[in-house]
N, C-alpha and C. Protein backbone atom coordinates (compact mmCIF):
# COMPACT_ATOMS: atom_id res chain seq x y z
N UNK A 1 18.10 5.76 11.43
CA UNK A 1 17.61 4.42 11.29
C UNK A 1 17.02 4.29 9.88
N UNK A 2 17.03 3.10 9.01
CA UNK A 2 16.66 3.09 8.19
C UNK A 2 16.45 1.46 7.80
N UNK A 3 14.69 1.59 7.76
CA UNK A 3 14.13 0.86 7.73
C UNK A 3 14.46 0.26 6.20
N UNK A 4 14.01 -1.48 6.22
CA UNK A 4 14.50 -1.91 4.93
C UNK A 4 13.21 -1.86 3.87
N UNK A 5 13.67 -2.28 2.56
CA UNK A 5 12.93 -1.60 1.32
C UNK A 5 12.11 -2.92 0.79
N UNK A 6 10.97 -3.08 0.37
CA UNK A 6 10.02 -4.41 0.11
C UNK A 6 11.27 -4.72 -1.20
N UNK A 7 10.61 -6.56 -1.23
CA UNK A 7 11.95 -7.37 -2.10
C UNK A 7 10.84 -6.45 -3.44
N UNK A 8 11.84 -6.44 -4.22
CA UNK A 8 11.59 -6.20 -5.86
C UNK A 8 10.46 -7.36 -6.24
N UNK A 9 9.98 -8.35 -5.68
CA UNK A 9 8.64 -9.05 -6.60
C UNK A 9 7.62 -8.19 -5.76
N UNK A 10 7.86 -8.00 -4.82
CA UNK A 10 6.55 -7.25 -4.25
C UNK A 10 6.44 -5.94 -5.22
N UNK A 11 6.92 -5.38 -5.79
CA UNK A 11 7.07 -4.02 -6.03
C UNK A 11 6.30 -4.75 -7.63
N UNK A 12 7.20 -5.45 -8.40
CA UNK A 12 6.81 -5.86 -9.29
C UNK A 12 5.68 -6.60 -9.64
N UNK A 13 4.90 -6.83 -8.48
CA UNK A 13 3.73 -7.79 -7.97
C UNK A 13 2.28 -6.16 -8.07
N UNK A 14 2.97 -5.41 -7.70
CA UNK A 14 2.31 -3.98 -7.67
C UNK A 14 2.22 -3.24 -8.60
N UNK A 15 2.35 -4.09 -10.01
CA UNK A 15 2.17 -3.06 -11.02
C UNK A 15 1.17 -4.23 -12.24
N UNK A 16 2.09 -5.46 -11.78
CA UNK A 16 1.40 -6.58 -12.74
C UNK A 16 -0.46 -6.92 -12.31
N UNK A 17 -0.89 -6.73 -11.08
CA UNK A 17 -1.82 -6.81 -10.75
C UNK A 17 -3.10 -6.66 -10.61
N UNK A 18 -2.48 -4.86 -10.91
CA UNK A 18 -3.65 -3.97 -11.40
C UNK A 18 -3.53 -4.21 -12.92
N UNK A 19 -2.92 -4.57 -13.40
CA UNK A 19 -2.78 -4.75 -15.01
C UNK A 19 -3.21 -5.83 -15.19
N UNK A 20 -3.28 -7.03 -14.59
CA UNK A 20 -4.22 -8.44 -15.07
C UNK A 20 -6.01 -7.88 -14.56
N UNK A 21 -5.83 -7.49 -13.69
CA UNK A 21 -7.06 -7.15 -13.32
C UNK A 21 -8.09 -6.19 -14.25
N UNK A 22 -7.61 -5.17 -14.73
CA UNK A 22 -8.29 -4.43 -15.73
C UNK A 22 -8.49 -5.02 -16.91
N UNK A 23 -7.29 -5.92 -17.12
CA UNK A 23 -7.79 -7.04 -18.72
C UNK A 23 -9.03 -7.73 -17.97
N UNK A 24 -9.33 -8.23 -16.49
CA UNK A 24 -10.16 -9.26 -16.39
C UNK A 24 -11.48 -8.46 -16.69
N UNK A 25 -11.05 -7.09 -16.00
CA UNK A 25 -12.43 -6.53 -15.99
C UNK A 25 -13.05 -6.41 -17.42
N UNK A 26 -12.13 -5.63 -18.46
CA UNK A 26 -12.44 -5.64 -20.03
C UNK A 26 -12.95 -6.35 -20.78
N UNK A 27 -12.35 -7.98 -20.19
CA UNK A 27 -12.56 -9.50 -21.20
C UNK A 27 -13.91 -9.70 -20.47
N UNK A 28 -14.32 -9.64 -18.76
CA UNK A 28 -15.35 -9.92 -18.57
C UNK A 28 -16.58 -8.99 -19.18
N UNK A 29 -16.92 -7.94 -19.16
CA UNK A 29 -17.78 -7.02 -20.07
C UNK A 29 -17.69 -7.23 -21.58
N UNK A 30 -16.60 -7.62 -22.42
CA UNK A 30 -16.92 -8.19 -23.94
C UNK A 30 -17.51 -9.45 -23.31
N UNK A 31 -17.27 -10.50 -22.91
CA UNK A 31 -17.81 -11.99 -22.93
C UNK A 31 -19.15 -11.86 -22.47
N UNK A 32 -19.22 -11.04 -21.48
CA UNK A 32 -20.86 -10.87 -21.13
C UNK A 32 -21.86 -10.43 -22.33
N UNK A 33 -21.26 -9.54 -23.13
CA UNK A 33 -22.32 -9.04 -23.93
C UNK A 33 -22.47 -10.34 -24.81
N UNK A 34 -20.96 -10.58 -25.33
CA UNK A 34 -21.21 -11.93 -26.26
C UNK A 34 -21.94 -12.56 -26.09
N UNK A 35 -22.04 -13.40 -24.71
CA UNK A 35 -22.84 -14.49 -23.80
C UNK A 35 -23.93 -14.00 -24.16
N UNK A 36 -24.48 -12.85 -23.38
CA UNK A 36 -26.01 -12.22 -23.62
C UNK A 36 -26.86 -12.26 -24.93
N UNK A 37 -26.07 -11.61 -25.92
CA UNK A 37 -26.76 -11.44 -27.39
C UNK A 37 -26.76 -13.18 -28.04
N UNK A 38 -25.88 -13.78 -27.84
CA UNK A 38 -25.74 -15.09 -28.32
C UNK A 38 -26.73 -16.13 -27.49
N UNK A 39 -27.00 -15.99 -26.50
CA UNK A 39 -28.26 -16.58 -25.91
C UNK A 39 -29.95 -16.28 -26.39
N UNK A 40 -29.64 -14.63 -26.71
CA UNK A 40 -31.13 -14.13 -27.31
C UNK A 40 -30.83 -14.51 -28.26
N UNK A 41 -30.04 -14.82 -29.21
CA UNK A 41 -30.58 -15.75 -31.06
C UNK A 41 -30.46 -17.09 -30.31
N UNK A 42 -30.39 -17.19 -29.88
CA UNK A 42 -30.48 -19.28 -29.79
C UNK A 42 -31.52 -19.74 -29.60
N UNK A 43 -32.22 -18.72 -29.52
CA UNK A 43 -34.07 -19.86 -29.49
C UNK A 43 -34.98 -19.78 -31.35
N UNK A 44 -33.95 -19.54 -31.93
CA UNK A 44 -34.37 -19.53 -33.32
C UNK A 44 -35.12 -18.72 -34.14
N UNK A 45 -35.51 -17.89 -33.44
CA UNK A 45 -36.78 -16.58 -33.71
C UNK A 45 -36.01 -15.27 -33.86
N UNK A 46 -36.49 -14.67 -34.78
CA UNK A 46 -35.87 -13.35 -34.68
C UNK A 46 -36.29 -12.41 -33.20
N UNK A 47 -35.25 -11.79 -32.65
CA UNK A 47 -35.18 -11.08 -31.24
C UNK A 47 -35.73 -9.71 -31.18
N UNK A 48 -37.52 -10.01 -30.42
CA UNK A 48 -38.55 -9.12 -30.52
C UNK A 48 -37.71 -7.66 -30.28
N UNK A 49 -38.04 -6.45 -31.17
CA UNK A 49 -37.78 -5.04 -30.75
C UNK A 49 -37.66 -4.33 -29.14
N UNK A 50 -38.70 -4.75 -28.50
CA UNK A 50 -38.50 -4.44 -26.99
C UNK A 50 -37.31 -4.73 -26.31
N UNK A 51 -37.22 -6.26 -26.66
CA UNK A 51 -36.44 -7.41 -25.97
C UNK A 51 -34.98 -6.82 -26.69
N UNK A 52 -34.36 -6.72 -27.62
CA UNK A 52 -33.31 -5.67 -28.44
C UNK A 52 -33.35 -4.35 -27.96
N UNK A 53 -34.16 -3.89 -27.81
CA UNK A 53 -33.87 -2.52 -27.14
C UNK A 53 -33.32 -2.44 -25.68
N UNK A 54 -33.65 -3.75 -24.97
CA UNK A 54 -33.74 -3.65 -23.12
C UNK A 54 -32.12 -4.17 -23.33
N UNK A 55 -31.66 -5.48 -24.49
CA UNK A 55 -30.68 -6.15 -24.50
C UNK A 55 -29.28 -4.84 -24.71
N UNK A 56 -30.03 -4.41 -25.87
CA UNK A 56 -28.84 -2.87 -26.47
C UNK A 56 -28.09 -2.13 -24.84
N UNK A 57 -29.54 -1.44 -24.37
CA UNK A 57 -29.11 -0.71 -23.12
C UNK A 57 -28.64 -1.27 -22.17
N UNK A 58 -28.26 -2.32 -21.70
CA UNK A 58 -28.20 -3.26 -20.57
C UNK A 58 -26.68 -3.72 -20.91
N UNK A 59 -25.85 -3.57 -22.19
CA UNK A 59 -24.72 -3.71 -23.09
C UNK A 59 -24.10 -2.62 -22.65
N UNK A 60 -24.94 -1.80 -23.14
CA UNK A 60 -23.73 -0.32 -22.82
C UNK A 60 -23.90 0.02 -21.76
N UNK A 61 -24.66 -0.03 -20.70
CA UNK A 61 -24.40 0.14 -19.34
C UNK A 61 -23.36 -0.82 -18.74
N UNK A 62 -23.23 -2.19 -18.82
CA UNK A 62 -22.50 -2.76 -18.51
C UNK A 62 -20.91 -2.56 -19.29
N UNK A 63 -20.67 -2.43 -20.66
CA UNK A 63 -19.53 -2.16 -21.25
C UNK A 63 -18.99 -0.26 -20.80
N UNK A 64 -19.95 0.30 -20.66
CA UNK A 64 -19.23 1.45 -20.29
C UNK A 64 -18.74 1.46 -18.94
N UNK A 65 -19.40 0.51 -17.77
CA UNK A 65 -19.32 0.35 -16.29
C UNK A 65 -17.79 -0.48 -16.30
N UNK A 66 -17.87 -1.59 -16.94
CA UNK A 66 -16.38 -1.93 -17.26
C UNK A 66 -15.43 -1.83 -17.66
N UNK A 67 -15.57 -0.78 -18.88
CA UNK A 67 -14.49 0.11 -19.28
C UNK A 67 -14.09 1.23 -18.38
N UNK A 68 -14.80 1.98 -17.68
CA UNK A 68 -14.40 2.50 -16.63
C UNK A 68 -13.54 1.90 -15.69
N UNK A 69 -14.18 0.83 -14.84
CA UNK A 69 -13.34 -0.63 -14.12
C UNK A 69 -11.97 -0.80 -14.34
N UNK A 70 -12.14 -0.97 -16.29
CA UNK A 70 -10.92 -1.19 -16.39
C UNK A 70 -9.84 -0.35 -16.67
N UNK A 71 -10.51 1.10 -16.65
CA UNK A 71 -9.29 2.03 -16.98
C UNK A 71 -8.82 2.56 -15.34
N UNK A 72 -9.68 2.34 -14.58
CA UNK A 72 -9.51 2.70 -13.76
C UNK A 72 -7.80 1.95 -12.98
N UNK A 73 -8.19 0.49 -12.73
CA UNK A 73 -7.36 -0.44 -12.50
C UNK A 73 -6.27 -0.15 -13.61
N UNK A 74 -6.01 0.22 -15.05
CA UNK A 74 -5.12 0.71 -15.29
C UNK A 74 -4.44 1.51 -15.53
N UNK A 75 -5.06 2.48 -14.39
CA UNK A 75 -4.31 3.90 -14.36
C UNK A 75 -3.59 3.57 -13.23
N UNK A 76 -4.17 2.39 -12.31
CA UNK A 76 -3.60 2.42 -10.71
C UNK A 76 -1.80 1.38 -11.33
N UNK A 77 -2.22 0.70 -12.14
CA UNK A 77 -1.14 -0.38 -12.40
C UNK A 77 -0.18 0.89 -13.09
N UNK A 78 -0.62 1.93 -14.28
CA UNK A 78 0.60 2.58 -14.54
C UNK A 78 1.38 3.72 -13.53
N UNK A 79 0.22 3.98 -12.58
CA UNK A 79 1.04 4.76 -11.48
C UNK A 79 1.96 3.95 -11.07
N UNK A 80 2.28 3.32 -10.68
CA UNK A 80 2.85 2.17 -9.47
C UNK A 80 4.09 1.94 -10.92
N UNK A 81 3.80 1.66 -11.79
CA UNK A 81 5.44 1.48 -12.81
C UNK A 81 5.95 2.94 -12.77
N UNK A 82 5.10 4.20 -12.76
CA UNK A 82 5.61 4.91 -12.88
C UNK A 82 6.61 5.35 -11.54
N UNK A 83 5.89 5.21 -10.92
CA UNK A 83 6.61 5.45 -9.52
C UNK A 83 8.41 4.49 -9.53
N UNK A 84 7.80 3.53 -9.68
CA UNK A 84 9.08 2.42 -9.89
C UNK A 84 9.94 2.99 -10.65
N UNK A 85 9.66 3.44 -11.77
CA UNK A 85 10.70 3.66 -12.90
C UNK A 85 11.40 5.45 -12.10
N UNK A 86 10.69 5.84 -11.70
CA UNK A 86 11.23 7.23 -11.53
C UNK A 86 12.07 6.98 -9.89
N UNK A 87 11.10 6.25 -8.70
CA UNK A 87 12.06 5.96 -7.46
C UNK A 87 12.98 5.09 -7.81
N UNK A 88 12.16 3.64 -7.98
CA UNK A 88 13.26 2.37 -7.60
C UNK A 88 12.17 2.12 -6.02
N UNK A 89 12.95 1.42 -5.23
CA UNK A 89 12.48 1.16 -4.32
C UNK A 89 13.28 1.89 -3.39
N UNK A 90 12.49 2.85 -2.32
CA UNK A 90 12.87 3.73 -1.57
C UNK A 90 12.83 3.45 -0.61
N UNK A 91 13.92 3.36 0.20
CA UNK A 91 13.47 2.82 1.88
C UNK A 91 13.11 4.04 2.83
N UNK A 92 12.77 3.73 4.03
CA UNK A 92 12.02 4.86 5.08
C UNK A 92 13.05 5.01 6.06
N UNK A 93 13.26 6.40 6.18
CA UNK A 93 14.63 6.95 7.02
C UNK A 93 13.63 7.81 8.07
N UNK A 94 14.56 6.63 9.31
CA UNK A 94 13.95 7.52 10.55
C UNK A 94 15.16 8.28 11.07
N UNK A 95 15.65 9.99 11.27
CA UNK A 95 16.58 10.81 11.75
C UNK A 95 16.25 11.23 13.26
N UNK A 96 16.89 10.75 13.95
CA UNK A 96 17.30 12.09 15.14
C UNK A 96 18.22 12.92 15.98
N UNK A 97 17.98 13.72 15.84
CA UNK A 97 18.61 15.00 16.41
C UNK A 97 18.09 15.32 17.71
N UNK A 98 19.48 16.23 18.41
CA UNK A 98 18.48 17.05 19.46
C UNK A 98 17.56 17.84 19.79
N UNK A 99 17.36 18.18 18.06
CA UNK A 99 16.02 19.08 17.87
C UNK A 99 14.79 18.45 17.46
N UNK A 100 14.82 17.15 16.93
CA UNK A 100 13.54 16.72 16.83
C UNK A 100 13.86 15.59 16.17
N UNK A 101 12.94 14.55 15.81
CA UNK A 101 12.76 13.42 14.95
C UNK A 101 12.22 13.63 13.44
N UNK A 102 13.04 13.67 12.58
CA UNK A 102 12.63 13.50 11.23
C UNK A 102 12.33 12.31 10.57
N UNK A 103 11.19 12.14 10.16
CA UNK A 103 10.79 10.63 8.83
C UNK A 103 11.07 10.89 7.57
N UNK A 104 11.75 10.51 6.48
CA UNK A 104 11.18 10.60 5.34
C UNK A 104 10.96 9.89 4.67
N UNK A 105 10.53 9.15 3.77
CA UNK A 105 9.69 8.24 2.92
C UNK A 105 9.28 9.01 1.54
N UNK A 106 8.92 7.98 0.62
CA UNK A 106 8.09 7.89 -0.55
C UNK A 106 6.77 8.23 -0.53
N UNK A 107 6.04 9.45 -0.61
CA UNK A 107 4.67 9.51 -0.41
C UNK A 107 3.64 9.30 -2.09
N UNK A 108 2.74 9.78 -2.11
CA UNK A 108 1.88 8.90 -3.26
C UNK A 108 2.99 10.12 -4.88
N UNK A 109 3.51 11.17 -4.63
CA UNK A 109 3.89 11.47 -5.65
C UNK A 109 5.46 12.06 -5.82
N UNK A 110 5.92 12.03 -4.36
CA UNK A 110 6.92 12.77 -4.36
C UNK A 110 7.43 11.92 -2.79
N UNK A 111 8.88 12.79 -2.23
CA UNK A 111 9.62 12.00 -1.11
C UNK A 111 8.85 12.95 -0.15
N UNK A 112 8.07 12.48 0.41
CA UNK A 112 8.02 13.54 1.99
C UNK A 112 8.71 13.14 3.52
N UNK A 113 8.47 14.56 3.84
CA UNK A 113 9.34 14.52 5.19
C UNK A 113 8.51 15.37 5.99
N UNK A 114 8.54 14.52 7.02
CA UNK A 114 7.91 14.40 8.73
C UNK A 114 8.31 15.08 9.34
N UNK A 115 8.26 16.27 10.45
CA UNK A 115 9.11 16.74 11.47
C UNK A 115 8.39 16.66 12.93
N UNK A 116 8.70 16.32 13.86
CA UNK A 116 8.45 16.55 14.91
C UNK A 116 9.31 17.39 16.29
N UNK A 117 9.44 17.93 16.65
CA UNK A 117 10.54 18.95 17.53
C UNK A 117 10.51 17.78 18.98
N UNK A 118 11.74 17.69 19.44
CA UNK A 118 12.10 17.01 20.42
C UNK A 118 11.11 16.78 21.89
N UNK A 119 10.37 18.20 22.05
CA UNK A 119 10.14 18.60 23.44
C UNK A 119 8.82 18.10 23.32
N UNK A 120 8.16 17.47 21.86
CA UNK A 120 7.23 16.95 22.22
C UNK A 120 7.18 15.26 22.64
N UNK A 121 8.25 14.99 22.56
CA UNK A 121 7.86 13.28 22.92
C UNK A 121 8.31 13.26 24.61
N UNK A 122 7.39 12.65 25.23
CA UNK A 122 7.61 12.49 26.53
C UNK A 122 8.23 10.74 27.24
N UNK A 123 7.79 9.87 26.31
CA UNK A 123 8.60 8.73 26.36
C UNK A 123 8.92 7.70 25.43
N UNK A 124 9.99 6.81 25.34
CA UNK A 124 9.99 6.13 24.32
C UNK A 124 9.79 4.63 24.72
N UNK A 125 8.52 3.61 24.51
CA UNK A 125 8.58 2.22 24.63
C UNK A 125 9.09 1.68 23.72
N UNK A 126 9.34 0.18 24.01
CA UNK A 126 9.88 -0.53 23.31
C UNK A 126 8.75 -2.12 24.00
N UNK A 127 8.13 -2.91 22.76
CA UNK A 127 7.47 -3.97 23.06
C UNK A 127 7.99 -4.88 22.15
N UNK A 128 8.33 -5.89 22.76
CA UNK A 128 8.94 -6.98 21.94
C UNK A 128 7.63 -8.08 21.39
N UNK A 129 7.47 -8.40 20.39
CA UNK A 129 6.82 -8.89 19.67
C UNK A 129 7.07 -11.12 19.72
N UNK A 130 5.92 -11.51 20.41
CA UNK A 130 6.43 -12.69 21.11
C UNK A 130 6.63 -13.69 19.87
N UNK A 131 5.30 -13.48 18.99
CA UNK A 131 4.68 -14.48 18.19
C UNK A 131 4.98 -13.84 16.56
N UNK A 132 6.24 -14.27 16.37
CA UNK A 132 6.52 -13.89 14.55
C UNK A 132 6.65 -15.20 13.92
N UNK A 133 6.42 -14.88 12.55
CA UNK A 133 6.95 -16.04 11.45
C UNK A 133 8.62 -16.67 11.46
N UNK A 134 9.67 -15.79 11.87
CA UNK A 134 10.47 -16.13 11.45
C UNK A 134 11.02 -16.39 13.33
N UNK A 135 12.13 -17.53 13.28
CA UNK A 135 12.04 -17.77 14.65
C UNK A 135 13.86 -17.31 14.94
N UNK A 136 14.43 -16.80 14.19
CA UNK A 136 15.63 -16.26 14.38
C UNK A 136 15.92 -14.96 14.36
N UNK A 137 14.76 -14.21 14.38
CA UNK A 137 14.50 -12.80 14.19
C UNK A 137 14.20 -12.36 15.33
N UNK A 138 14.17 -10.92 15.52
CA UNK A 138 13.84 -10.41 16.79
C UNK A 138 12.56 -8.73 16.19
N UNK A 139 11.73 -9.34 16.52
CA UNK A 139 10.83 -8.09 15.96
C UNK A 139 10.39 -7.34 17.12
N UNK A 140 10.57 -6.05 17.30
CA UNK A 140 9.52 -5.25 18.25
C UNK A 140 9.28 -4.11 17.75
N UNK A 141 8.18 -3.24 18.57
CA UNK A 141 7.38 -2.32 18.27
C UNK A 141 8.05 -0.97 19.00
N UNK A 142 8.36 0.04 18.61
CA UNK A 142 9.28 1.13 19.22
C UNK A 142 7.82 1.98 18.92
N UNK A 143 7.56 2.65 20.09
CA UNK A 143 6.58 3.33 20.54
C UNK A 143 6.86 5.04 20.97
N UNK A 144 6.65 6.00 20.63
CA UNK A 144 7.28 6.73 20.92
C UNK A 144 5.98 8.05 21.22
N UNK A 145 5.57 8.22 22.79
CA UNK A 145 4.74 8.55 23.24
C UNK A 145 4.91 10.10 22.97
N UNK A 146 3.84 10.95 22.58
CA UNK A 146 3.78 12.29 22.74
C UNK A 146 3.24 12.72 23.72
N UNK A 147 3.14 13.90 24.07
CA UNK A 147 2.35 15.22 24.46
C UNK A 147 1.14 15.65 24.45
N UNK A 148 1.12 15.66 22.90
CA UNK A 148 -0.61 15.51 22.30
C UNK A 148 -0.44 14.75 20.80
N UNK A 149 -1.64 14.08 20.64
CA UNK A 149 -1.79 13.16 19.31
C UNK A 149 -1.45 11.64 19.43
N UNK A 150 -1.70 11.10 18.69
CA UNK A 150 -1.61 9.60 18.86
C UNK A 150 0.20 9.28 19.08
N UNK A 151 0.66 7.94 19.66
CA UNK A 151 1.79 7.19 19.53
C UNK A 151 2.60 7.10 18.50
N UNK A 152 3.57 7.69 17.89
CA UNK A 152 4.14 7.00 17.13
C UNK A 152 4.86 5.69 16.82
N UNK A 153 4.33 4.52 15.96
CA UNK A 153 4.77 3.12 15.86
C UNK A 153 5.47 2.81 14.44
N UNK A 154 6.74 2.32 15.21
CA UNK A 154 7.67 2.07 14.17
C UNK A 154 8.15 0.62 14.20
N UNK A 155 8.06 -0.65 13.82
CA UNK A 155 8.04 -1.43 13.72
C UNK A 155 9.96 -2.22 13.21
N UNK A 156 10.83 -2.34 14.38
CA UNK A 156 12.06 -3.27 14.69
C UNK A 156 12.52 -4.63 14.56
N UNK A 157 12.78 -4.96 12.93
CA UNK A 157 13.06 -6.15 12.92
C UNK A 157 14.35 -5.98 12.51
N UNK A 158 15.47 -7.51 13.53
CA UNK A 158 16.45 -7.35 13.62
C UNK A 158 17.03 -9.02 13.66
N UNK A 159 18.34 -9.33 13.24
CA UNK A 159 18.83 -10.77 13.72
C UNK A 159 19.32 -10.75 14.75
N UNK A 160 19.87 -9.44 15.33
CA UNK A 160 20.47 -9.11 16.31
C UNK A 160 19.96 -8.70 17.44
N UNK A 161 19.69 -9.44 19.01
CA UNK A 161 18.57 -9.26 19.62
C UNK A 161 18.45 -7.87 20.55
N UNK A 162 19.45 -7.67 20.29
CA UNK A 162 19.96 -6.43 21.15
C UNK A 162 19.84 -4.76 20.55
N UNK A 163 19.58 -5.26 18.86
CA UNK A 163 19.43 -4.25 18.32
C UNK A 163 18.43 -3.29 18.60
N UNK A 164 17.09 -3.81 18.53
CA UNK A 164 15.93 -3.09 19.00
C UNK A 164 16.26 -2.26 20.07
N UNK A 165 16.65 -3.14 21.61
CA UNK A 165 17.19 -1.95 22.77
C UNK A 165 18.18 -0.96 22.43
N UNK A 166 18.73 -1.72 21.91
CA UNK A 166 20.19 -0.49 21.41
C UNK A 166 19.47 0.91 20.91
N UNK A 167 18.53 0.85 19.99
CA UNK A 167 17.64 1.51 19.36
C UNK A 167 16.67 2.35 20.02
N UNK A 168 16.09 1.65 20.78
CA UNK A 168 15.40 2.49 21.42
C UNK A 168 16.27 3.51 23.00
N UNK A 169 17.01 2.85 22.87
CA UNK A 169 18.07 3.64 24.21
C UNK A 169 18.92 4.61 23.56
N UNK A 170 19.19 4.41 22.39
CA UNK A 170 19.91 5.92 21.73
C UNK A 170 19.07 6.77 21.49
N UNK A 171 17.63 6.38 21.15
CA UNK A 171 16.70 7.44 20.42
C UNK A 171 15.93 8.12 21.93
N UNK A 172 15.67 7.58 22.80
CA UNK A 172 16.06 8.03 24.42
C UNK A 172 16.99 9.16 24.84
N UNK A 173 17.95 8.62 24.62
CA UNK A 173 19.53 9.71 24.79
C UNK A 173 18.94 10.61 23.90
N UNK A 174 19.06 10.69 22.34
CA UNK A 174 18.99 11.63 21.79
C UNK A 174 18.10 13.07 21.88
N UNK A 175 16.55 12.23 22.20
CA UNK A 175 15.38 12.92 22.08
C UNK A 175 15.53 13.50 23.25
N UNK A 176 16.09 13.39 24.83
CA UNK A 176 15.90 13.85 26.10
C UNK A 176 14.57 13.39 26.81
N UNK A 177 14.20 11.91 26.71
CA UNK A 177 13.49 11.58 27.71
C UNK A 177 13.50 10.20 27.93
N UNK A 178 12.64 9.61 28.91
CA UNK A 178 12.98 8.51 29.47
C UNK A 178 12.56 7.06 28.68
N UNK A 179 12.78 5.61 29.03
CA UNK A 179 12.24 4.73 28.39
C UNK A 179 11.11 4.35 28.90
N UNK A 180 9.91 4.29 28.90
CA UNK A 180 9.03 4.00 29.61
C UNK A 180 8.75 1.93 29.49
């Protein structure tokens, strides 16, 4: 089975984001200081030593807090191109065999892969999903009960209404147990 891959603006939405955001953070920490120091000369008096000293430190705490901010947010925006440029957009492959269920996917640096051995799943649900956005679609939830550890949920959207059962009744057959 193989789940489908987010449209290319989402992906591209995931790199531009963190990258407007770290300019906001940058431009907001210069404009603040600007704002700040340009308010202490506007009352016409030269700006008492104390009052310059509290203004100085209160600058670089805030410009170093935002330069952080903002490198931060653009290390997250160049991961995410980097990822892009080296995957592309990777879709999520669900395998099974009579020996077990394999996942693999895109993980934060590399492709990983899932294994689970057959004899642990004891049933497979299937819940059809009443209330979606799209009204020609058929979405459900394929549930796939273990032994020990939480449910596995894999999420079935299809135009075809039959697909989901189809789906969950082969992965049934395959795995050796029942549909619950």
């Amino acid at each position: 089975m193989t789940f489908p891959v987010l449209p290319r603006w989402v992906c591209i939405l995931s790199i531009v984001v963190p990258l407007l955001v770290g300019c906001m953070e940058a431009t907001k920490g210069v404009l603040f200081t600007v704002w700040t120091w340009k308010l202490a000369r506007s009352f016409g008096r030269p700006i008492p030593n104390d009052l310059a000293a509290v203004l100085r430190s209160n600058t670089e705490r805030l410009l170093i807090g935002e330069g952080v901010a903002a490198l931060v947010w653009w290390g997250a925006g160049a991961r995410e191109w980097w990822k892009y440029r080296r995957w592309g957009r990777v879709p999520r492959v669900l395998t099974a065999t009579s020996t077990g269920l394999v996942q693999t996917k895109l993980g934060w640096w590399r492709m990983r892969e899932r294994i689970w051995p057959a004899d642990q799943f004891t049933a497979v649900e299937l819940r059809n999903l009443k209330w979606t956005l799209s009204r020609n679609r058929t979405v459900a939830i394929l549930r796939l009960r273990r032994r020990h550890g939480l449910r596995l949920r894999f999420r079935l959207s299809s135009s075809d209404s039959q697909l989901p059962h189809r789906i969950a009744q082969r992965l049934a057959t395959v795995l050796g147990c029942p549909i619950g």
